[in-house]
C-alpha atoms as a PDB file:
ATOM      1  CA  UNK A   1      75.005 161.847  54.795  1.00  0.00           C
ATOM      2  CA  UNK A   2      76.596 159.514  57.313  1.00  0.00           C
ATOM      3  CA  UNK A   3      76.394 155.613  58.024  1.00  0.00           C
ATOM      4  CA  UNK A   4      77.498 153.173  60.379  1.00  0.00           C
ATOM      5  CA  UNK A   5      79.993 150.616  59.455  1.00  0.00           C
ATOM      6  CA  UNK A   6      83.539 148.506  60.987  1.00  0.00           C
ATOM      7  CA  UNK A   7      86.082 150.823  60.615  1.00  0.00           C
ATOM      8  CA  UNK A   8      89.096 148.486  59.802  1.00  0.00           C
ATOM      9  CA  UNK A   9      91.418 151.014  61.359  1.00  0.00           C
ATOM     10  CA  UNK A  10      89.111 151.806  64.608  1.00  0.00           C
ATOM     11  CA  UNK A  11      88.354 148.217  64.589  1.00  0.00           C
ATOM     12  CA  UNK A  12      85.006 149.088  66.018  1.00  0.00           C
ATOM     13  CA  UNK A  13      81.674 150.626  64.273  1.00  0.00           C
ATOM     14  CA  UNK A  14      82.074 154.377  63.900  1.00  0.00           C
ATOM     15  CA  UNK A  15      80.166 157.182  61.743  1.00  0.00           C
ATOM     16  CA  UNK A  16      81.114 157.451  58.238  1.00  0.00           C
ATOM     17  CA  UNK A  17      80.803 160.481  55.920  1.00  0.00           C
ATOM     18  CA  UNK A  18      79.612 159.146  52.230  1.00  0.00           C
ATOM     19  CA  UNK A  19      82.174 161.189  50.449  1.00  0.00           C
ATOM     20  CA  UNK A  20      80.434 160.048  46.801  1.00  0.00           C
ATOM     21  CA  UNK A  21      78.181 157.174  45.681  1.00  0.00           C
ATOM     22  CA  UNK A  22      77.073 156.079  42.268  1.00  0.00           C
ATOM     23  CA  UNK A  23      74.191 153.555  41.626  1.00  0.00           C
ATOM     24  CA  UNK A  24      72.348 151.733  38.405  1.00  0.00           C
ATOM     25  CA  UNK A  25      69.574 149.828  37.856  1.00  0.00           C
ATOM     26  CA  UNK A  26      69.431 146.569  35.595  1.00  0.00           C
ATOM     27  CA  UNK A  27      66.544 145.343  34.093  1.00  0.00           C
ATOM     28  CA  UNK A  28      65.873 142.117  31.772  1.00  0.00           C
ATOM     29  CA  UNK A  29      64.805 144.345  29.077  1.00  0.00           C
ATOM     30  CA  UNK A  30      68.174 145.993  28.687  1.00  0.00           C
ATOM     31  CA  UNK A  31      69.964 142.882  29.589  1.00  0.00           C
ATOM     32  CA  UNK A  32      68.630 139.855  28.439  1.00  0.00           C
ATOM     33  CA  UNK A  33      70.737 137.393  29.979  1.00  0.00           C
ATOM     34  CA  UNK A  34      70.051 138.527  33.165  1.00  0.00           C
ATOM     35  CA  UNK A  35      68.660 135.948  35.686  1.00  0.00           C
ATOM     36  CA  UNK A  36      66.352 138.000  37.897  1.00  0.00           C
ATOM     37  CA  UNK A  37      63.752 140.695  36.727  1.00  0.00           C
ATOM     38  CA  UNK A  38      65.851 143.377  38.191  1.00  0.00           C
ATOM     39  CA  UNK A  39      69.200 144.215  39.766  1.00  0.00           C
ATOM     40  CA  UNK A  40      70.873 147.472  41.515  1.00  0.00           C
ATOM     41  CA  UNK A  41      74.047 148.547  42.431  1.00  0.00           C
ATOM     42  CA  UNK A  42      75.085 150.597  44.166  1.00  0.00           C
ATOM     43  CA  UNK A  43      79.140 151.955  45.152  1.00  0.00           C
ATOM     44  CA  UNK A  44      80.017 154.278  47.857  1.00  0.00           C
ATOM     45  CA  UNK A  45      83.281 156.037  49.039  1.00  0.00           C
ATOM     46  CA  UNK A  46      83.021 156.172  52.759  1.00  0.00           C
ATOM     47  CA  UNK A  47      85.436 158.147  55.421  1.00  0.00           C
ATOM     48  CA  UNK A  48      85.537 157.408  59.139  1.00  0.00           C
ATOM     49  CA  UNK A  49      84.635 160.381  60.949  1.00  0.00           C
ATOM     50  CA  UNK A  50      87.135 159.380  63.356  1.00  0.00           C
ATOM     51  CA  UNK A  51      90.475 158.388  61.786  1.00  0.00           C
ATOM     52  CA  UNK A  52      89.373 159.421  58.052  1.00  0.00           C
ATOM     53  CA  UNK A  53      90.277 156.058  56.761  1.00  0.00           C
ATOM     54  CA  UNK A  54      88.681 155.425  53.552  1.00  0.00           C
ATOM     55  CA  UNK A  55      86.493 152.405  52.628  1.00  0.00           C
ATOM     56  CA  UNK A  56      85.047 151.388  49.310  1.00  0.00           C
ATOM     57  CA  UNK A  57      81.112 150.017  49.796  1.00  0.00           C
ATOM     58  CA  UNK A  58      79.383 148.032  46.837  1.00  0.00           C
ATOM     59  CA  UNK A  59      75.753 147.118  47.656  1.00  0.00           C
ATOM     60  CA  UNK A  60      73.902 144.897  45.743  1.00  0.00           C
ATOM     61  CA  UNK A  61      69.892 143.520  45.428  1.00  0.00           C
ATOM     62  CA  UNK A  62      67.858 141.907  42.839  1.00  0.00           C
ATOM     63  CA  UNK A  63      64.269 140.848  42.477  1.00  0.00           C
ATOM     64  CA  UNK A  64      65.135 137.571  43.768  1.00  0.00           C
ATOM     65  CA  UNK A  65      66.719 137.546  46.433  1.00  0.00           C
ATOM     66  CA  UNK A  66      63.621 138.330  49.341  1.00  0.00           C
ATOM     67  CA  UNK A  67      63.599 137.002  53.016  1.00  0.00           C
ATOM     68  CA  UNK A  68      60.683 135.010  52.916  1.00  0.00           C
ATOM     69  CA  UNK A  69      60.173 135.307  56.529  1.00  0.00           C
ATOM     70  CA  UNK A  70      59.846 139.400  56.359  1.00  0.00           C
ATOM     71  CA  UNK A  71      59.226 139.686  52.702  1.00  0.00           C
ATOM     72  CA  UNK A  72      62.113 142.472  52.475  1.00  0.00           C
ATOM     73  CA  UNK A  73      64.794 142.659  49.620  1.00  0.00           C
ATOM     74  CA  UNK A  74      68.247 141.479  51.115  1.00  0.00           C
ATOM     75  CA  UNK A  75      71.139 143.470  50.344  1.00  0.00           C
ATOM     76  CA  UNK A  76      74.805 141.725  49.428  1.00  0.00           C
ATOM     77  CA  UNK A  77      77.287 144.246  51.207  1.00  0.00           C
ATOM     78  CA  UNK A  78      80.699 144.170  50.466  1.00  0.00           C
ATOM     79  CA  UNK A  79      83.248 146.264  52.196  1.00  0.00           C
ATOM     80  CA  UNK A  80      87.134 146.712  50.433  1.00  0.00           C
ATOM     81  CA  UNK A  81      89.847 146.386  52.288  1.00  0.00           C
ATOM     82  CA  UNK A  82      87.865 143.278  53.549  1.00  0.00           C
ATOM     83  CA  UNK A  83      87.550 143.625  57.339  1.00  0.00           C
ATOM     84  CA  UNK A  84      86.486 141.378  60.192  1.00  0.00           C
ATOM     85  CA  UNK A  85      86.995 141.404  63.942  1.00  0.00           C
ATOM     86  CA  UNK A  86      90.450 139.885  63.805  1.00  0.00           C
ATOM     87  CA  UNK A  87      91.017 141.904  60.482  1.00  0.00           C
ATOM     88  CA  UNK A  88      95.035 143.958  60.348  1.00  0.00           C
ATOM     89  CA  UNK A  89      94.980 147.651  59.368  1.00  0.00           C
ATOM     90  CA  UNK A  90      97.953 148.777  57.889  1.00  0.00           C
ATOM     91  CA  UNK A  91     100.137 150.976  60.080  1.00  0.00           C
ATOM     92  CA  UNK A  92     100.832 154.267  58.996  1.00  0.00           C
ATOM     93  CA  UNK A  93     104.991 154.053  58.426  1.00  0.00           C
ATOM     94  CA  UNK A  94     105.832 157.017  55.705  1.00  0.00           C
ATOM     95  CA  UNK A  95     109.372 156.120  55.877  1.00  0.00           C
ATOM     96  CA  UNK A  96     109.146 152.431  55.077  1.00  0.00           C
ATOM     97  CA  UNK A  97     110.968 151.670  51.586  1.00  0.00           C
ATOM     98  CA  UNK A  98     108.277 150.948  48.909  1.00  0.00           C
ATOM     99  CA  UNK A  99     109.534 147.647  47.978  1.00  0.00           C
ATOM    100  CA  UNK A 100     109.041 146.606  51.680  1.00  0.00           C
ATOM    101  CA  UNK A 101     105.804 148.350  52.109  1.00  0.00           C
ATOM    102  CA  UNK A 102     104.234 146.558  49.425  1.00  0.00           C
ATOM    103  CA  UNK A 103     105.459 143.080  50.376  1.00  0.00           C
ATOM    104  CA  UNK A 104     104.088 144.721  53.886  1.00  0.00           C
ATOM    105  CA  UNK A 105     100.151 145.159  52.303  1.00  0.00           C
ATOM    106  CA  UNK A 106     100.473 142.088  50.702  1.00  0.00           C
ATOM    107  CA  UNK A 107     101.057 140.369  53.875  1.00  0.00           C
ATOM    108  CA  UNK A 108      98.151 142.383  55.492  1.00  0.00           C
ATOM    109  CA  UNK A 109      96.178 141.425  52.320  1.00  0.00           C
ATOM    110  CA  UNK A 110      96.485 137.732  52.651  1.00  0.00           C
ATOM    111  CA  UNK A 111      95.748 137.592  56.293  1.00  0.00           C
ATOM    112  CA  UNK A 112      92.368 139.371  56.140  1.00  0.00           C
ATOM    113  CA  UNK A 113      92.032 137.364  53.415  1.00  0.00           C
ATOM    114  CA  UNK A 114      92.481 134.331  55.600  1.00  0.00           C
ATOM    115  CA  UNK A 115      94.828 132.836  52.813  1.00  0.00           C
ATOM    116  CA  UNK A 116      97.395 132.024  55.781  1.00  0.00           C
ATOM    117  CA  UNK A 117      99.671 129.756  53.383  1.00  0.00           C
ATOM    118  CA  UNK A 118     100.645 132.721  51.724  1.00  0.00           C
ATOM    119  CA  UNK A 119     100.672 135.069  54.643  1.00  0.00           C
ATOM    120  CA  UNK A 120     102.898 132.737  56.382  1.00  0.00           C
ATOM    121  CA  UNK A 121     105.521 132.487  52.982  1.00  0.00           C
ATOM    122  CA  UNK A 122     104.965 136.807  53.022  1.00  0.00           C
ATOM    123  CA  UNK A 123     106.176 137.170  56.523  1.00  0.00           C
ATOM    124  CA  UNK A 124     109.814 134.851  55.683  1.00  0.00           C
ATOM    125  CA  UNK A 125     109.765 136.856  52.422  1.00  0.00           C
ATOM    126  CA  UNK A 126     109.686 140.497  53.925  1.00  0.00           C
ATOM    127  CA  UNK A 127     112.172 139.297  56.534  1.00  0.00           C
ATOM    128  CA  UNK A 128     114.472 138.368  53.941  1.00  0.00           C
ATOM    129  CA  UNK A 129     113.746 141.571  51.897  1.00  0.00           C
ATOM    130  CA  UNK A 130     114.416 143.818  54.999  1.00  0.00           C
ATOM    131  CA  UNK A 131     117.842 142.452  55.306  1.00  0.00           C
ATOM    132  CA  UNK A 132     118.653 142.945  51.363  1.00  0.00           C
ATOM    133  CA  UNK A 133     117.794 146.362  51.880  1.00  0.00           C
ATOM    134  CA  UNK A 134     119.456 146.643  55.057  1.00  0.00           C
ATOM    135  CA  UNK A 135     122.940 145.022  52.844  1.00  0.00           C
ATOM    136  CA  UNK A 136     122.933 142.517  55.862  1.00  0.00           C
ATOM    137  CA  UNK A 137     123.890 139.346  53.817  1.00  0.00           C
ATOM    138  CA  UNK A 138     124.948 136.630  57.076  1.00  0.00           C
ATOM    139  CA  UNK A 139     125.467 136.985  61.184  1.00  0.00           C
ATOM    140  CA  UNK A 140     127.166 135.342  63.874  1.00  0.00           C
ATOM    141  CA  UNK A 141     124.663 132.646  65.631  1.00  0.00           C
ATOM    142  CA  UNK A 142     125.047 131.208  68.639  1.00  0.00           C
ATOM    143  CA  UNK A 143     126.243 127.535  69.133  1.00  0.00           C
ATOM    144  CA  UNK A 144     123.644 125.391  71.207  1.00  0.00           C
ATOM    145  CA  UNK A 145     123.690 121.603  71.534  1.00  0.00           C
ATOM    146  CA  UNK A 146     121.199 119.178  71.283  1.00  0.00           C
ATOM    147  CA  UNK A 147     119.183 120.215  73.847  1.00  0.00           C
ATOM    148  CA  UNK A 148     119.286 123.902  72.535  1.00  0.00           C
ATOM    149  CA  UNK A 149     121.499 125.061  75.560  1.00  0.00           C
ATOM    150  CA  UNK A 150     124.795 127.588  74.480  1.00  0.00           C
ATOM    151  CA  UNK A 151     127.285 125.629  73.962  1.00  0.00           C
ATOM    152  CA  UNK A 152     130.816 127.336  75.352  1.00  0.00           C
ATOM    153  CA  UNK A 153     134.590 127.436  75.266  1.00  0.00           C
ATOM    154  CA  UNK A 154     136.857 126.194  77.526  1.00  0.00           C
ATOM    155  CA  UNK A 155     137.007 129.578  79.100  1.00  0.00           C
ATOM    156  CA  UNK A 156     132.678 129.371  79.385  1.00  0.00           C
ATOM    157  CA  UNK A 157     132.680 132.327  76.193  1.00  0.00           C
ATOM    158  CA  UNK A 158     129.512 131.674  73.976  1.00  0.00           C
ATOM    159  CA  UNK A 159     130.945 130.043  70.609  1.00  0.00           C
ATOM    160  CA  UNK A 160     129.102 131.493  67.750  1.00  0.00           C
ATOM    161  CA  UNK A 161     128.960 130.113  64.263  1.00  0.00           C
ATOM    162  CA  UNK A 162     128.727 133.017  60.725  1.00  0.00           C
ATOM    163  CA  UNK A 163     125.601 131.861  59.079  1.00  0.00           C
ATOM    164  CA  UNK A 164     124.362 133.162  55.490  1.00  0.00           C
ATOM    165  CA  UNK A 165     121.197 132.593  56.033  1.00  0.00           C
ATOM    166  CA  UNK A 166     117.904 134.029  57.021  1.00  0.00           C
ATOM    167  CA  UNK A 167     118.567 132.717  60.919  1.00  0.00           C
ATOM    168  CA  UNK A 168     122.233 134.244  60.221  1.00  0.00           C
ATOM    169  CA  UNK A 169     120.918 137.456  58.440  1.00  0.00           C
ATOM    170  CA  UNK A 170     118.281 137.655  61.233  1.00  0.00           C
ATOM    171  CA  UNK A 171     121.051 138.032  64.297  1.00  0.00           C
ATOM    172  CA  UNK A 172     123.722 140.014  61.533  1.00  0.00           C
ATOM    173  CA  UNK A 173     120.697 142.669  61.698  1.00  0.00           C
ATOM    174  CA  UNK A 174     121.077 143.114  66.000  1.00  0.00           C
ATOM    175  CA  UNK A 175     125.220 143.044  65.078  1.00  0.00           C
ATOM    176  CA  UNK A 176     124.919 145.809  62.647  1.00  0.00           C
ATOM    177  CA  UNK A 177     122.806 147.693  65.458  1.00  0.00           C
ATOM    178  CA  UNK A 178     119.788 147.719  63.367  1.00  0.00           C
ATOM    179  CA  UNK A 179     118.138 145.977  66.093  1.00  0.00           C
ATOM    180  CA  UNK A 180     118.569 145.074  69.893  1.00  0.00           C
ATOM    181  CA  UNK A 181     119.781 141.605  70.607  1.00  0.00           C
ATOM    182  CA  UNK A 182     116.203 140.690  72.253  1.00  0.00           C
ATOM    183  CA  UNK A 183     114.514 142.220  69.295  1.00  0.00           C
ATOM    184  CA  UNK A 184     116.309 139.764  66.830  1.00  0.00           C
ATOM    185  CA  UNK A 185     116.016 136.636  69.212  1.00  0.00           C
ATOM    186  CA  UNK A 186     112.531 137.510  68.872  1.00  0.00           C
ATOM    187  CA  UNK A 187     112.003 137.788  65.163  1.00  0.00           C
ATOM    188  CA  UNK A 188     114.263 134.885  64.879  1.00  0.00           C
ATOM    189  CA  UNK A 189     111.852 132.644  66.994  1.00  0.00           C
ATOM    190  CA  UNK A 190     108.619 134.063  64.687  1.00  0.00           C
ATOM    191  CA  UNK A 191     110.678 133.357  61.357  1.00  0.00           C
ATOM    192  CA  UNK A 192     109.750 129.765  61.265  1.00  0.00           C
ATOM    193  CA  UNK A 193     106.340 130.236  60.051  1.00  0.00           C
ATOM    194  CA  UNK A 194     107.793 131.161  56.860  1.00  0.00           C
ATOM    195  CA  UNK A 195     110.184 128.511  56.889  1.00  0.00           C
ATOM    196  CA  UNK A 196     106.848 126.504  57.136  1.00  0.00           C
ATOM    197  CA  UNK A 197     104.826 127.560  54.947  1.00  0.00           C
ATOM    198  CA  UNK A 198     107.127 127.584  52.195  1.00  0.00           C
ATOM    199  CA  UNK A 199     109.209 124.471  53.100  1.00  0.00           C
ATOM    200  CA  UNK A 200     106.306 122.359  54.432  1.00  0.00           C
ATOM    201  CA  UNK A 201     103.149 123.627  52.954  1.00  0.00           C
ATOM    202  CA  UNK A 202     101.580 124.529  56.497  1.00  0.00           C
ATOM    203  CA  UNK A 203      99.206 127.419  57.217  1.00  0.00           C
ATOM    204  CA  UNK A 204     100.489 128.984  60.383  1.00  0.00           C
ATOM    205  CA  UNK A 205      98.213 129.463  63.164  1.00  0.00           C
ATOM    206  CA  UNK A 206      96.079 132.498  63.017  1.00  0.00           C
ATOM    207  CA  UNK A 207      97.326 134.520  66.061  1.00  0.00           C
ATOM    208  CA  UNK A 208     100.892 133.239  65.433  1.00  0.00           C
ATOM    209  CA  UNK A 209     100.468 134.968  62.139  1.00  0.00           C
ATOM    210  CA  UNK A 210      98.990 137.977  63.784  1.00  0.00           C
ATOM    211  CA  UNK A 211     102.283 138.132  66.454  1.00  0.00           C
ATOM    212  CA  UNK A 212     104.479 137.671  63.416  1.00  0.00           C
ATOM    213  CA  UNK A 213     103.045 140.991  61.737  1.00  0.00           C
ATOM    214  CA  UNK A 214     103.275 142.854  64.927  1.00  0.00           C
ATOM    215  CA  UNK A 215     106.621 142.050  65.828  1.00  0.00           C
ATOM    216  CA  UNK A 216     107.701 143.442  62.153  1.00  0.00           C
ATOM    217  CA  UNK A 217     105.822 145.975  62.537  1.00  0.00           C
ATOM    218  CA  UNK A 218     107.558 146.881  65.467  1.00  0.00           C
ATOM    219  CA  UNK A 219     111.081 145.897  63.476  1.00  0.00           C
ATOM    220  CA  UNK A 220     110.267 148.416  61.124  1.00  0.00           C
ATOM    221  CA  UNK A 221     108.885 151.412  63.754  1.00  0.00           C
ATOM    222  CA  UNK A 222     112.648 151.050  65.243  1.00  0.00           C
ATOM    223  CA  UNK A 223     114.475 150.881  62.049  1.00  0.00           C
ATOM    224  CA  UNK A 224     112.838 153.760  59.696  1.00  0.00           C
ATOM    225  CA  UNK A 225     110.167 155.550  61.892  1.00  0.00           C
ATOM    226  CA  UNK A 226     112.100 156.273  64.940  1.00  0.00           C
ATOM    227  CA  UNK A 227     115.248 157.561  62.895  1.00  0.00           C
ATOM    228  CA  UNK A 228     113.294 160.035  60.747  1.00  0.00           C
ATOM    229  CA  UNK A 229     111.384 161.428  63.470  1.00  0.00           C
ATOM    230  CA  UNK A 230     114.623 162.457  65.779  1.00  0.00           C
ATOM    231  CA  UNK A 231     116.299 163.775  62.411  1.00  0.00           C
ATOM    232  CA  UNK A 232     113.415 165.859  61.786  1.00  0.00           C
ATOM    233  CA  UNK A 233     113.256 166.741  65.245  1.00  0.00           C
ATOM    234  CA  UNK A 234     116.348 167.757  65.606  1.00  0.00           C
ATOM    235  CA  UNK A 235     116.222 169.877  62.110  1.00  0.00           C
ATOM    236  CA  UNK A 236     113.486 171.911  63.948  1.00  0.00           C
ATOM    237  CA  UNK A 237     115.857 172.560  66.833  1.00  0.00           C
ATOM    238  CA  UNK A 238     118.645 174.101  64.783  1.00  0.00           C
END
């Protein structure tokens, strides 16, 4: 048996198999308190036919709740993970560190969940984490004045001032060569919607949010995926 729902990995409706499904039937004889005459659940396992992701379906309907225009029973469908058109499906990373991929699914969590204060806070919080891991504990940043120009010697070098924390961590992560020094300019300019959320109790904006996660994501495709892969490539070779 196969139905048609929003894949949250496909992020578009595709075929899924019902890999097993369960349902009961309440009635106000057996339950008493019950508000309505009758109620029915019902709880599926579904699998995309296309990327085999795996969503959790609980339908409900009751004797009470009927379209009065059509005079059908309306069903309350919910889908887990929670999904939506600007929903984020986890990446698959199998070399990501479990205490970083499950500050990375909480993240994920919150922002389908649309509770952005705490998405925000998440994406400051996995930064940090990345460089504990990483033993990346401060980082030369560069000196700019007022206007945010680099300020320089008397010889025009950059001056650079060793800074413990997360902005110093941040460009210590591109002087370790753990990342390229665009990379970390770039993750440095997303890490003050943590510094928001938790400082100033602001929700960042949605799609800031979104380029946030990607550019993480990203951070952690060079730093754990893209190392494992050439190791085990290279293991074939020999």
């Amino acid at each position: 048996m196969t139905t048609k729902i929003a894949c949250i990995r496909c992020r578009v409706e595709t075929n899924h198999d019902v890999v097993e499904s369960h349902s009961k039937r309440y009635t106000q004889e057996a339950e008493p308190e019950m508000g309505p005459d009758w109620a029915e659940g019902e709880w599926e396992i579904l699998r995309c036919c296309g990327c085999e992701t795996i969503t959790f379906r609980e339908t409900w309907t009751n004797s009470d709740d009927i379209d009065h225009e059509s005079g059908e029973l309306e069903k309350l469908v919910s889908l887990y993970p929670p999904r939506g058109r600007d929903s984020l499906p986890e990446k698959p990373m199998p070399n990501l560190p479990m205490q970083l991929r499950r500050i990375y699914r909480e993240i994920l969590k919150a922002f389908n969940d649309d509770s952005n204060l705490l998405c925000g806070a998440g994406v400051r919080m996995l930064v940090e984490a990345t460089c504990i891991h990483l033993q990346v504990t401060d980082g030369l940043v560069p000196r700019k004045d007022a206007h945010g120009n680099p300020v320089n010697d008397a010889n025009g070098n950059p001056l650079s001032d060793r800074k413990n924390n997360l902005e110093g961590k941040i460009f210590g992560l591109a002087q370790a060569h753990h990342l390229t020094d665009r990379h970390a300019q770039v993750l440095h300019e997303h890490r003050f919607l943590g510094n928001d959320a938790v400082h100033d109790f602001r929700a960042g904006d949605r799609e800031a949010l979104r380029a946030a996660i990607e550019v993480l994501e990203h951070t952690f495709e060079n730093l754990f995926e893209l190392g494992a892969r050439e190791r085990a490539m290279r293991g074939r070779g020999a």
